[in-house]
Protein backbone atom coordinates (compact mmCIF):
# COMPACT_ATOMS: atom_id res chain seq x y z
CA UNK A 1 29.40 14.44 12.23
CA UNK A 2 25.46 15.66 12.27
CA UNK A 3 23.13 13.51 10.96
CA UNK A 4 20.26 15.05 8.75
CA UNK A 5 17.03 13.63 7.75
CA UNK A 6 16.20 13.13 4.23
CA UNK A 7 13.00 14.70 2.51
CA UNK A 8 11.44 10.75 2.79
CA UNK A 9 12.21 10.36 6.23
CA UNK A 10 10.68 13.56 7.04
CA UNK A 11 7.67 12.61 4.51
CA UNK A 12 7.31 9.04 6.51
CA UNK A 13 7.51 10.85 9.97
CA UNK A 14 4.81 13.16 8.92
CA UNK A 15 2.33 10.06 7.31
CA UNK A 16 3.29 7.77 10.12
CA UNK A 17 1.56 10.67 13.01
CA UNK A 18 -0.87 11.73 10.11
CA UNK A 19 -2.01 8.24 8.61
CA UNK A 20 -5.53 10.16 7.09
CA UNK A 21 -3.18 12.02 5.09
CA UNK A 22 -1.72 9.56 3.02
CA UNK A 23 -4.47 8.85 0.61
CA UNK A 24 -4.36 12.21 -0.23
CA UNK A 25 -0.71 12.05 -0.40
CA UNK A 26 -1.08 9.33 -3.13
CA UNK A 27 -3.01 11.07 -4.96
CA UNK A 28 -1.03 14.25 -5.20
CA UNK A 29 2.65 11.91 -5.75
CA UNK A 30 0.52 10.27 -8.98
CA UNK A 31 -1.10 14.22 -9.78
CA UNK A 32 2.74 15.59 -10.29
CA UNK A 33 3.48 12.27 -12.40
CA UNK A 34 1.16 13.23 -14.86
CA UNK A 35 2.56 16.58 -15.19
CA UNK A 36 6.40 15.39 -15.12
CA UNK A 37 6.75 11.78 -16.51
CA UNK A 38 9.53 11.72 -13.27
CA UNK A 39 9.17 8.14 -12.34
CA UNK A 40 12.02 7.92 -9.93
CA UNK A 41 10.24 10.35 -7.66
CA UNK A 42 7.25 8.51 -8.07
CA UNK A 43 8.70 5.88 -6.77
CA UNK A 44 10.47 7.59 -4.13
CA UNK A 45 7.23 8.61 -2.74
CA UNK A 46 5.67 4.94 -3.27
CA UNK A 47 9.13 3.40 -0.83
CA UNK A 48 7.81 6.24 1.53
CA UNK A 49 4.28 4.81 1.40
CA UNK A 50 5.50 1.24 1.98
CA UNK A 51 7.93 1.71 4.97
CA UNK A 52 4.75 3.75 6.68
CA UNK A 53 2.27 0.57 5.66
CA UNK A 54 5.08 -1.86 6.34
CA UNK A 55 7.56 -3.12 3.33
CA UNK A 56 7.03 -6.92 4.45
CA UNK A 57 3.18 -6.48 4.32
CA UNK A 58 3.07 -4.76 1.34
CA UNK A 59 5.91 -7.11 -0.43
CA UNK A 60 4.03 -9.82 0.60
CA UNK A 61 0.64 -8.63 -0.61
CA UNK A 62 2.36 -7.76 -4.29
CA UNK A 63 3.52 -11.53 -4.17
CA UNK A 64 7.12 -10.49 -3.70
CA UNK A 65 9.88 -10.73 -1.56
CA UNK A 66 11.12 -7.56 0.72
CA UNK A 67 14.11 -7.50 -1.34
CA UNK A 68 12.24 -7.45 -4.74
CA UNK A 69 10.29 -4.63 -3.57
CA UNK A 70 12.43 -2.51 -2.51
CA UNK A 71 14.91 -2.98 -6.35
CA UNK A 72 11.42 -2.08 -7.85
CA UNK A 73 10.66 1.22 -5.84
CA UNK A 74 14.63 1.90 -6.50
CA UNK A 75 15.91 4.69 -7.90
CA UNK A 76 16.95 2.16 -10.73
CA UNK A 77 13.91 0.79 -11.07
CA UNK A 78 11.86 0.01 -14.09
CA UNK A 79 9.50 -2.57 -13.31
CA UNK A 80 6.69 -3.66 -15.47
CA UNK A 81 3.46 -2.38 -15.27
CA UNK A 82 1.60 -5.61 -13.59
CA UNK A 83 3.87 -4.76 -10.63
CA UNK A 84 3.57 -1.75 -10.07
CA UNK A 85 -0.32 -2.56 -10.15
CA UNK A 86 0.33 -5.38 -7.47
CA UNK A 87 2.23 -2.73 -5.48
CA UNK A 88 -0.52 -0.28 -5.78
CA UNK A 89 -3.23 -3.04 -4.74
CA UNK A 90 -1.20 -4.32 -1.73
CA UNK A 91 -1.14 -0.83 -0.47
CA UNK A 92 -4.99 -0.72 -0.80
CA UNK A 93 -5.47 1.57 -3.89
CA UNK A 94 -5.75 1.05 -8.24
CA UNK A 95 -4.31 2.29 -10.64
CA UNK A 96 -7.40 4.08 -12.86
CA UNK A 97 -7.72 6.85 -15.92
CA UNK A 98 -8.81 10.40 -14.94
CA UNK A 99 -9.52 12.27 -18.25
CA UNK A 100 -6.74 15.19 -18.60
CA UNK A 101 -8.37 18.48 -19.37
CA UNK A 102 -8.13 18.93 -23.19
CA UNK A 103 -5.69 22.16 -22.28
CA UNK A 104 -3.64 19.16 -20.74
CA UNK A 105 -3.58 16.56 -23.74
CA UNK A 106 -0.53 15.98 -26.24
CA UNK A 107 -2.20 13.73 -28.40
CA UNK A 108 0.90 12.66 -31.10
């Protein structure tokens, strides 16, 4: 049976030869966010981050266990806010507002 990489393992082979790329990476993952409200492949992208910047380091960092880490960045996932904020920290980045272009905003 062939064996075929996955979209995230070619994503973390790429950032893992190309480590200058991933803060621009970041910010292009929370860019298509905005515009989609698709959290699981935000947080698809985030696992990818954290295997290149190593998931005990970064679990550790968030004040979490490997384990916990990884159910948060889960397809499944839903965690709170404050952890996803530790995540982002341990990885070296913040979470912070960028005002949408008014052509962008759907105030209620």
């Amino acid at each position: 049976m062939r064996s075929y990489r996955t979209l995230g393992d070619f994503e973390e082979g790429y950032l893992r030869d190309h480590p200058e790329e991933v803060d621009d990476y970041i910010t292009i993952l929370f860019d298509e966010y905005a515009q989609s409200g698709d959290a699981a492949a935000l947080f698809s992208s985030l696992r990818v981050v954290s295997r290149v910047k190593g998931v005990s380091r970064i679990a550790e960092a968030a004040g979490m266990s490997r384990k916990g880490l990884q159910k948060a960045l889960s397809e499944d996932g839903n965690p709170e806010f404050a952890r996803v904020n530790a995540i982002m920290r341990a990885m070296g980045y913040r979470l912070a507002p960028q005002k949408l272009d008014p052509s962008e905003h759907h105030a209620p």
